[in-house]
Protein backbone atom coordinates (compact mmCIF):
# COMPACT_ATOMS: atom_id res chain seq x y z
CA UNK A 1 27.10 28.18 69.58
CA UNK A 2 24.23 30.70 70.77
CA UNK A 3 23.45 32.44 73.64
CA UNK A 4 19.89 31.93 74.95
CA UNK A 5 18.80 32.60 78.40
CA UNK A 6 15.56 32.29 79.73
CA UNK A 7 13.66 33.68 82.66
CA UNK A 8 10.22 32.95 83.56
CA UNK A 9 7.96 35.00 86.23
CA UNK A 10 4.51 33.03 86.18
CA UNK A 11 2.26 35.68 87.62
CA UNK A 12 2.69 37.80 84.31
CA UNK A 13 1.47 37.15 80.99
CA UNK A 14 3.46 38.61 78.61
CA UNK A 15 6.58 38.22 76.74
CA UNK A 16 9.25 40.40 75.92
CA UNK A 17 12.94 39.79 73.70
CA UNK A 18 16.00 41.10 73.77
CA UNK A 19 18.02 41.08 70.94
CA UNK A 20 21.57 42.92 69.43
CA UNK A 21 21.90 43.09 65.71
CA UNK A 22 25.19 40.73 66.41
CA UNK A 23 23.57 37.17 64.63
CA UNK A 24 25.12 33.68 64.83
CA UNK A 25 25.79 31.32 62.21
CA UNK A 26 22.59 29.47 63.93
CA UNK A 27 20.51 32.44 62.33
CA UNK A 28 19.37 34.08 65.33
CA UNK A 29 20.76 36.54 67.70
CA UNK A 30 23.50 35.98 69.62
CA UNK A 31 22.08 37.36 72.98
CA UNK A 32 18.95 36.90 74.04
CA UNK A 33 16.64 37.14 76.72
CA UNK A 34 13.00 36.09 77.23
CA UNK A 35 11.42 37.37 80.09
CA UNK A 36 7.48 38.46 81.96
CA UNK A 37 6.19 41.44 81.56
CA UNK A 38 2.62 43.31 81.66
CA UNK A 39 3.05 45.35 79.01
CA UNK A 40 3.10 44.82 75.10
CA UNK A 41 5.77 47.45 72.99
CA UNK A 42 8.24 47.68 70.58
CA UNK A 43 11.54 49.30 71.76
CA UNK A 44 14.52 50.36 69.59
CA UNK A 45 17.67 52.12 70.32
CA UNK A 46 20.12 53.22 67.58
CA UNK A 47 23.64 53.79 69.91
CA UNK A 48 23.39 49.90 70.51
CA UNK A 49 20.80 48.72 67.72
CA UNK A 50 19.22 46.78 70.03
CA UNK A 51 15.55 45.67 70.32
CA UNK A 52 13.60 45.04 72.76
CA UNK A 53 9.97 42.93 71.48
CA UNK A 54 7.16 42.13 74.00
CA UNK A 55 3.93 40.24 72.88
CA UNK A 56 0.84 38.29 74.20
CA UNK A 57 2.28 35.04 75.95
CA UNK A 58 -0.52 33.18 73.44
CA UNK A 59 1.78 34.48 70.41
CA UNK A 60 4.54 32.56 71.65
CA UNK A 61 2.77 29.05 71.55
CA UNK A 62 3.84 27.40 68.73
CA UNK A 63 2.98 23.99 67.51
CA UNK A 64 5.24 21.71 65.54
CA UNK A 65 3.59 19.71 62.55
CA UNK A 66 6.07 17.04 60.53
CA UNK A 67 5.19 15.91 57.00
CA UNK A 68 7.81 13.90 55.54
CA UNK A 69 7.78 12.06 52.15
CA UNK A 70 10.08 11.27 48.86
CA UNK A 71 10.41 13.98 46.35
CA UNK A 72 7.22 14.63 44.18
CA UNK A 73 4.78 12.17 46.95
CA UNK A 74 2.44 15.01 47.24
CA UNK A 75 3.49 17.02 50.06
CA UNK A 76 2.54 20.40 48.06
CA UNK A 77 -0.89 19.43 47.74
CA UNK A 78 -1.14 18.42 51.12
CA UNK A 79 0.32 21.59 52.52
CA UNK A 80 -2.41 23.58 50.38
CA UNK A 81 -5.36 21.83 52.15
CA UNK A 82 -3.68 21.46 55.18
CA UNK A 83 -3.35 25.49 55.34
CA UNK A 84 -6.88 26.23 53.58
CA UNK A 85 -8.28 24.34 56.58
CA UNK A 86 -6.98 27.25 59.13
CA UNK A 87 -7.82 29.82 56.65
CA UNK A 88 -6.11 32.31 54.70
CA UNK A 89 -3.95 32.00 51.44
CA UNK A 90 -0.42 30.53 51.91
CA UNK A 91 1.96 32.79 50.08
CA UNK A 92 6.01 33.26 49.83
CA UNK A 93 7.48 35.82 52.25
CA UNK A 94 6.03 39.39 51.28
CA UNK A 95 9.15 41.21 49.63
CA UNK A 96 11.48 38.73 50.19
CA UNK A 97 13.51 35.82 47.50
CA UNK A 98 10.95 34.95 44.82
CA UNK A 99 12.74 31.57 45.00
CA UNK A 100 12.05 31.20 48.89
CA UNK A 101 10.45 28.02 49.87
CA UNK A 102 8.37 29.08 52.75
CA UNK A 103 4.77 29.91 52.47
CA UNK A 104 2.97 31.85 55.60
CA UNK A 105 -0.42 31.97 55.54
CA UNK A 106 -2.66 33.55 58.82
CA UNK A 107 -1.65 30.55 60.81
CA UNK A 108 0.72 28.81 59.35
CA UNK A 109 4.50 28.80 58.35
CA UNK A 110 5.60 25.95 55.91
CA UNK A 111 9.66 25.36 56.08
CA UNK A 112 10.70 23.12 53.49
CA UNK A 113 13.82 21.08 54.58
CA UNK A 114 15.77 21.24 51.45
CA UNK A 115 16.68 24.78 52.98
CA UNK A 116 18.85 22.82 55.38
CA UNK A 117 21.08 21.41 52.66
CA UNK A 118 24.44 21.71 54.06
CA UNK A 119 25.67 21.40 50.09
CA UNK A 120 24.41 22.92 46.98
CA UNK A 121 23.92 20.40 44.09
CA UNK A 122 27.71 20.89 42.65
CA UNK A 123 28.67 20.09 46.04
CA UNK A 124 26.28 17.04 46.07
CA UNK A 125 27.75 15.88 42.70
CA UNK A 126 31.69 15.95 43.66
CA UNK A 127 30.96 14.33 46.67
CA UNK A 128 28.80 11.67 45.07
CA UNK A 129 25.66 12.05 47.74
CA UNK A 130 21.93 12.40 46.96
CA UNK A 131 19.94 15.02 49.22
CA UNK A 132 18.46 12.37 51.07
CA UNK A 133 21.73 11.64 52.75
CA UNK A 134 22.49 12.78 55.65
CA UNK A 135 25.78 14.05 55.19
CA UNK A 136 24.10 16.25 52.40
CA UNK A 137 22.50 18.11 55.11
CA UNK A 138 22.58 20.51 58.45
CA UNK A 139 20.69 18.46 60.86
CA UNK A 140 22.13 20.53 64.10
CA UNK A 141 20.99 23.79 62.33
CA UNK A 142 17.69 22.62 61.59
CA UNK A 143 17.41 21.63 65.13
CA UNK A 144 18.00 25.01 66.57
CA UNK A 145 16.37 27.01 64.48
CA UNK A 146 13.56 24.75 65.22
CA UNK A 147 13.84 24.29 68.91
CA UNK A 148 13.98 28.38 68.48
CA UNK A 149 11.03 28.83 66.61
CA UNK A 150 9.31 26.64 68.82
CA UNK A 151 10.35 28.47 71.92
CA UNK A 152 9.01 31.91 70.24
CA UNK A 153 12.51 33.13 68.51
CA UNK A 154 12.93 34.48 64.75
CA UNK A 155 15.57 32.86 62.71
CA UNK A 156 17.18 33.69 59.92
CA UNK A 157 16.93 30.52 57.95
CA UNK A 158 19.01 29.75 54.76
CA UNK A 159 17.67 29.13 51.69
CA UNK A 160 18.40 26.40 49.19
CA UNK A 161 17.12 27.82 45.73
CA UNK A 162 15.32 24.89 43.49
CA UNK A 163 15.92 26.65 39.84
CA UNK A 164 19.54 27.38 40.39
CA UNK A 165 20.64 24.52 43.00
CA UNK A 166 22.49 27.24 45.32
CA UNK A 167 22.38 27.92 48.37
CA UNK A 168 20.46 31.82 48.44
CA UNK A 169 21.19 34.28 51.28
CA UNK A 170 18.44 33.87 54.31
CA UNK A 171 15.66 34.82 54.76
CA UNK A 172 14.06 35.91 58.59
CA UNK A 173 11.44 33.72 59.88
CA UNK A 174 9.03 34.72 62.83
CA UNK A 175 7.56 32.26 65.23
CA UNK A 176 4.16 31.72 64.23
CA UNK A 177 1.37 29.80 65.99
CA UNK A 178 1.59 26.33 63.73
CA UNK A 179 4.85 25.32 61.91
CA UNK A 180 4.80 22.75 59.72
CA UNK A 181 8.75 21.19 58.71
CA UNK A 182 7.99 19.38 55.20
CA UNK A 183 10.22 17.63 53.65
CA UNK A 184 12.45 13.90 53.28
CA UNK A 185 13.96 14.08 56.96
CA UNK A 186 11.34 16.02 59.16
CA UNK A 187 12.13 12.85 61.67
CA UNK A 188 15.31 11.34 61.21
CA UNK A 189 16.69 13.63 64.03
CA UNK A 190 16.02 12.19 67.06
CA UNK A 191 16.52 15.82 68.65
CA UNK A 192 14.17 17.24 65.92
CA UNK A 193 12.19 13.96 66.35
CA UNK A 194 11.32 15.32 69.96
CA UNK A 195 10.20 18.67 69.03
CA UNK A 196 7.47 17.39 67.29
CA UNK A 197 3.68 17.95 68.40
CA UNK A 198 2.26 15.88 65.88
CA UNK A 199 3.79 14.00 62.71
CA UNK A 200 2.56 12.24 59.07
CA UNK A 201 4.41 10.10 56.65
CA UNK A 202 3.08 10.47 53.22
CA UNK A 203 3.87 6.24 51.91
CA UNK A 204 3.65 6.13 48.49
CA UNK A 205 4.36 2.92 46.66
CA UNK A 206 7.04 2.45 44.03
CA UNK A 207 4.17 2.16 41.25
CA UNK A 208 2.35 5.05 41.99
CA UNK A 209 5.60 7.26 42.65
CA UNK A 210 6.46 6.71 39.38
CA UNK A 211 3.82 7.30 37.74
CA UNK A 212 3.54 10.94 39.54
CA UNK A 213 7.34 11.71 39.94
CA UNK A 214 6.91 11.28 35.29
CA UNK A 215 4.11 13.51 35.34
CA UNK A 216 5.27 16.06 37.17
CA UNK A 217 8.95 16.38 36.44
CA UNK A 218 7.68 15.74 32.65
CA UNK A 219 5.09 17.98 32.63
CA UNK A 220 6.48 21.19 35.11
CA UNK A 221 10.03 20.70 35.40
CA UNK A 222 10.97 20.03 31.17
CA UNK A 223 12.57 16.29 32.56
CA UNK A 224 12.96 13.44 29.33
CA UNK A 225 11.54 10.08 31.00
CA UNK A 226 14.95 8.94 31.03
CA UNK A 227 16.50 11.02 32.78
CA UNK A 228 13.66 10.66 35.32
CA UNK A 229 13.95 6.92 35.71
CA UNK A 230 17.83 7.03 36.09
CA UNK A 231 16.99 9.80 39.17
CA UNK A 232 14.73 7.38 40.69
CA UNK A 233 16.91 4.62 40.86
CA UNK A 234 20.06 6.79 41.72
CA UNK A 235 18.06 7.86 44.65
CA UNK A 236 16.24 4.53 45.77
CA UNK A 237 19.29 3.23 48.02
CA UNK A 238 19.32 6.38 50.10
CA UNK A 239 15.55 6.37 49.98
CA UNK A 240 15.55 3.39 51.42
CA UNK A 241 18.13 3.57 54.12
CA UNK A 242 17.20 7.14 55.64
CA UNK A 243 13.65 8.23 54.28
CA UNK A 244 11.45 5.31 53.84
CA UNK A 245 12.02 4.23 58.29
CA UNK A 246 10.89 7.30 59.02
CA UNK A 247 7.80 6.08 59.03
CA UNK A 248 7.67 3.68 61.66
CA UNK A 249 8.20 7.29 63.87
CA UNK A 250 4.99 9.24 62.46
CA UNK A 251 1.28 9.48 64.12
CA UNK A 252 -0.33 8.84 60.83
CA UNK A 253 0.15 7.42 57.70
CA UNK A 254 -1.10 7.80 54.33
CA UNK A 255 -0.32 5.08 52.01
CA UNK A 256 -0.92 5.42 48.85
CA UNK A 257 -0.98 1.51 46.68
CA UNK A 258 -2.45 0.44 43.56
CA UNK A 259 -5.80 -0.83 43.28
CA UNK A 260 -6.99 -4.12 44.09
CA UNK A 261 -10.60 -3.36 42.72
CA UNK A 262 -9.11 -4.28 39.24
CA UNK A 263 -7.13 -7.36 38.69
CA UNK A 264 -3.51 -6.79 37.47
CA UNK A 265 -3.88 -3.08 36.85
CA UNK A 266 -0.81 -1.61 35.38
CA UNK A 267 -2.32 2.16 34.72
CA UNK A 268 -2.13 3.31 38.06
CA UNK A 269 -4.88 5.86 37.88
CA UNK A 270 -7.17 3.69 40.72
CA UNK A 271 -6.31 4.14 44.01
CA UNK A 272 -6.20 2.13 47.15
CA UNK A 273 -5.10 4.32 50.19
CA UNK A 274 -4.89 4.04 53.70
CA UNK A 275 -4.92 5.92 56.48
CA UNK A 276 -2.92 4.24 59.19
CA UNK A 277 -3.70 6.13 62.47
CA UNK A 278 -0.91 5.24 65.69
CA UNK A 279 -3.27 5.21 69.05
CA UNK A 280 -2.27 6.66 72.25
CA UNK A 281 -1.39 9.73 70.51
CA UNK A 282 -2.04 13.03 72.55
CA UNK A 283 -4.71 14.74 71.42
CA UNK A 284 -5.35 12.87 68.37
CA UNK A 285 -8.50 10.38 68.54
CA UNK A 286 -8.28 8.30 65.11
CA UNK A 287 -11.54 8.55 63.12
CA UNK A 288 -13.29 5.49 62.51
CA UNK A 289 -16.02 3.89 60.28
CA UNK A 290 -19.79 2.78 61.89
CA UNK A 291 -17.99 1.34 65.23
CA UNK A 292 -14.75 2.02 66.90
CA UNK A 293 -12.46 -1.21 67.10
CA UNK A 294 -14.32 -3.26 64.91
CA UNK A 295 -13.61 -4.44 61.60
CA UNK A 296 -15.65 -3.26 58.79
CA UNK A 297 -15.76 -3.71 55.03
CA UNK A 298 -18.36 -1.45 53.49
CA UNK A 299 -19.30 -0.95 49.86
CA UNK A 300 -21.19 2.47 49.49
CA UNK A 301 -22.01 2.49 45.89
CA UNK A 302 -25.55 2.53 45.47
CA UNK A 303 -28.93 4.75 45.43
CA UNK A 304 -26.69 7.41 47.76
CA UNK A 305 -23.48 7.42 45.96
CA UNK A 306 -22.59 7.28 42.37
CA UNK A 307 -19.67 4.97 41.78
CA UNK A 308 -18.65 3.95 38.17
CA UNK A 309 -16.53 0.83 37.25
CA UNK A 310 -14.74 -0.65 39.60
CA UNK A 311 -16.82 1.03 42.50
CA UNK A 312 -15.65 1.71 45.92
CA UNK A 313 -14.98 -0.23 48.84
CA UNK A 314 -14.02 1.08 52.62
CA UNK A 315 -12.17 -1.02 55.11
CA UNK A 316 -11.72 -0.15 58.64
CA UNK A 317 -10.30 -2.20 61.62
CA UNK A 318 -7.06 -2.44 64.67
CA UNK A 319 -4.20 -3.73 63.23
CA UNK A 320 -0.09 -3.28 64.47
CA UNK A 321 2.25 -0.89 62.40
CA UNK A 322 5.94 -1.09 63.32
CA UNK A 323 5.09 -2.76 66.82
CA UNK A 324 1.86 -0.17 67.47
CA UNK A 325 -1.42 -1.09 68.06
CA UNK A 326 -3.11 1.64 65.32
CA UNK A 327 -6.30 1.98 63.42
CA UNK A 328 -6.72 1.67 59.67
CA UNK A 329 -9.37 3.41 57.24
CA UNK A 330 -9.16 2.54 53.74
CA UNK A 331 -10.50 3.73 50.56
CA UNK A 332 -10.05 1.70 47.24
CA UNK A 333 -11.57 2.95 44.33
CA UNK A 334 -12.59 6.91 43.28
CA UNK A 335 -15.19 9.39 43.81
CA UNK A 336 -17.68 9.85 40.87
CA UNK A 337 -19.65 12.97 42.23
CA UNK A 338 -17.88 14.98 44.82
CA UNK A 339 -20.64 16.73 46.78
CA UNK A 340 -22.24 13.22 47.21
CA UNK A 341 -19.00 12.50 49.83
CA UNK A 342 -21.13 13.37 52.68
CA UNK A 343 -22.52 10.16 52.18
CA UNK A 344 -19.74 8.41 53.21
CA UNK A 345 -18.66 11.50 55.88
CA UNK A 346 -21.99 10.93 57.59
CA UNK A 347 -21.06 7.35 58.50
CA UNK A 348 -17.10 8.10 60.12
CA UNK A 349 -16.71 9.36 63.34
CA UNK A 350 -14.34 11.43 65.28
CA UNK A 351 -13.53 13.47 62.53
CA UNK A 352 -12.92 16.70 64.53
CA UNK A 353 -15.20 18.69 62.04
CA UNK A 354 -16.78 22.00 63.41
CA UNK A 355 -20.10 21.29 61.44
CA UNK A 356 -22.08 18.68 59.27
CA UNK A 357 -20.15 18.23 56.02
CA UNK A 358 -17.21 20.24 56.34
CA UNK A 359 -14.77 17.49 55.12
CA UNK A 360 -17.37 17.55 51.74
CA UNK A 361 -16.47 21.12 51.88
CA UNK A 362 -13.57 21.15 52.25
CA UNK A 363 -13.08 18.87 49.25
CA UNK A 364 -15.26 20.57 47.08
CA UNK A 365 -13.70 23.75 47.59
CA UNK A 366 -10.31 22.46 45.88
CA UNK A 367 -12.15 20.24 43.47
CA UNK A 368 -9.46 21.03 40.83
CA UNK A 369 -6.48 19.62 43.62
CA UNK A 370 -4.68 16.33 42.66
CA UNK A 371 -6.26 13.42 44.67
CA UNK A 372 -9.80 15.01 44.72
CA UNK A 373 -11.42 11.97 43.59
CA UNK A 374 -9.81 9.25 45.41
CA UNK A 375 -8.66 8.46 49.14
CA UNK A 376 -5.34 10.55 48.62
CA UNK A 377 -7.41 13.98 49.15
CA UNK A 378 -10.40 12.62 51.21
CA UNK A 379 -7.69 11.24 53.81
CA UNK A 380 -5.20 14.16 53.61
CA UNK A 381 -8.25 16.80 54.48
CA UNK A 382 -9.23 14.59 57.40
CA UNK A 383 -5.82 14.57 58.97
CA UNK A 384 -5.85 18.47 58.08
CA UNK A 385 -8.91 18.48 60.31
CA UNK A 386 -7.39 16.53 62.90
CA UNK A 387 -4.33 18.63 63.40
CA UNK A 388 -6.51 21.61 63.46
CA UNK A 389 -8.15 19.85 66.86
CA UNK A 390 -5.06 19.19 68.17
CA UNK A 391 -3.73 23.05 67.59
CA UNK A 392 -6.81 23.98 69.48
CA UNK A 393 -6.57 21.36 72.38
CA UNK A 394 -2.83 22.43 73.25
CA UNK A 395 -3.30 26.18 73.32
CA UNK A 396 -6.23 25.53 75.92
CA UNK A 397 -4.56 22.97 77.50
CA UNK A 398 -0.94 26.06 77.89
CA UNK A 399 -4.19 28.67 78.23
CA UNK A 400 -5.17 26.39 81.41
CA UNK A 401 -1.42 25.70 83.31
CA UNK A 402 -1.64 29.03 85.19
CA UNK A 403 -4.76 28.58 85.98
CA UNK A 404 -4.10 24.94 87.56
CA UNK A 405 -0.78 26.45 89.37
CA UNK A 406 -2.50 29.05 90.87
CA UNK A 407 -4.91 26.79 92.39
């Protein structure tokens, strides 16, 4: 087990680490000490290869982000406009395993939880467990590194390699202002549960998960269509025993069902999503349509939006998920024109945008993502908005607790 000791002096404002080069088999260092200081260096000493780290207190603020969904739901995409909305390109560790799952952009750090595979996929196959079982998996490591990354320490996190189905050597991973843990058990932990500033379940129904698991294990991964139905059904019982409840934890959900704009539709390629949004959340005001509480069904197609057969209808209104009182925005149908979605922007509130249109922006500029066209994209960048107001809302609220203990 690690070492950590803290020590706090409030009238300072910056922090400093100690560290020895001596590392546990929890991926950081075995002794270490987090302390006050006013000054910000870098310190090393070659006798005992020690370091000695001090930063800005602000660096050390680090907010935790869950996504959690089945294998090929979308999480990918949403990761891409989640990070374009802070800025910056997210990209694999700079000289580091081409195979790594991370991506870092300016903000942002992206962990996938496959890393925390506790067996490789031999292992997984004489033992006769899926990845989505528990016992497939390193759910006190995951915690700690977490907790430690959260608390402003690097890890050394391990690395589960997709092409080869080993487990890769890790890889060092530095605290960085918003972490997002992606993946199928980002809150089946209650302990990881906790550490969580803000969480999303990506629901996507049986229909439509097929149809997208085919085309992308098909299409990227060389899979025959047998071989991709026998995987989902393999991994449906564990799916639904530790994945699918998952949901009943998160802030939001985004459920993605088939349309009900056609009758009996069996292609799958009209969408009817909703964006299920828990209240009482810290921080997080759901965005609603014309009038908060009420319940709305509103069909924008018309002189100021261009909607082609079967059109487009939005439904908003309270409703209970999992024994919470929550809002619910849906969108059934797909966008024709894309820079006409300010239409429908202008008439939602509470959407935590910094000017007019940015959510049209925002889907404009990745046009060419999956989803673009239908509530699966339009809902994902709203929520990416969202968590962007509640990064900024707990740093000033941290910014603000010396101030208030002062006083």
């Amino acid at each position: 087990m690690a070492v950590s000791t803290v020590y706090t002096i409030q009238s300072l404002n910056s922090t400093c680490s100690i560290s020895t080069s001596t590392k546990t088999n929890l991926g950081f260092h075995q002794k270490q000490v987090i302390f006050y200081t006013t000054s910000t260096k870098k310190y090393s000493t070659q006798k005992f290869n020690t370091f000695i780290t001090c930063s800005s207190a602000d660096e050390t603020k680090t907010v935790v982000i869950g996504l959690a969904a089945d294998s090929g739901c979308g999480k990918s995409t949403f990761m891409r406009r989640l990070t374009s909305v802070f800025g910056g390109a997210a990209e694999p560790p700079k000289g580091g395993n081409p195979d790594s799952n991370t991506l870092i952009s300016d903000m942002t750090t992206v962990i996938c939880l496959d890393d925390y595979h506790s067996l490789d996929r031999t292992g997984r196959k004489e033992k006769g467990v899926t990845a989505l079982d528990p016992r497939a998996n390193d759910f006190d490591l995951m915690y700690e590194q977490v907790k430690a990354l959260k608390s402003g320490i690097a890890v050394e996190k391990p690395i589960y390699n997709h092409v080869s189905g080993l487990l890769d050597p890790p890889e060092l991973i530095k605290p960085p202002k918003i972490l997002v843990i992606e993946g199928l058990h980002p809150m089946f932990d209650e302990r990881v549960r906790e550490l969580l500033d803000f969480s999303i379940y990506l629901d996507i129904s049986n229909e439509v998960k097929f149809a997208w698991k085919i085309q992308r294990d098909m299409a990227e991964r060389g899979h025959s269509l047998e071989s991709i139905k026998a995987s989902i059904e393999a991994r449906k019982p564990d799916f639904d025993a530790y994945i699918d409840p998952q949901k009943q934890y998160a802030d939001a959900v985004i459920e993605v069902l088939p349309t009900q704009l056609i009758p009996d539709d069996n292609e799958g390629k009209v969408l009817r999503v909703r964006l299920i949004m828990k209240e009482g959340v810290k921080y997080f005001n759901p965005v609603y349509l014309f009038d908060e509480g009420s319940t709305i069904s509103w069909i924008p197609c018309g002189r100021k939006l261009t909607c082609s057969y079967p059109g487009i209808k939005f439904s908003y209104g309270p409703d209970t998920y999992f024994g919470n009182e929550v809002s619910v925005l849906e969108m059934d149908g797909q966008f024709d024109r894309l820079d006409e979605l300010i239409y429908v922007e202008s008439h939602l509130s509470s959407l935590s945008t910094k000017f007019y249109g940015e959510v049209t922006q925002q889907m404009l500029k990745h046009a060419d993502f999956p989803g673009s066209s239908n509530g699966t994209g339009f809902f994902q960048t709203i929520v990416g908005l969202k968590i962007r107001d509640l990064y900024e809302q707990i740093v000033a609220s941290k910014a603000a607790e010396p101030v208030a203990a002062k006083a």
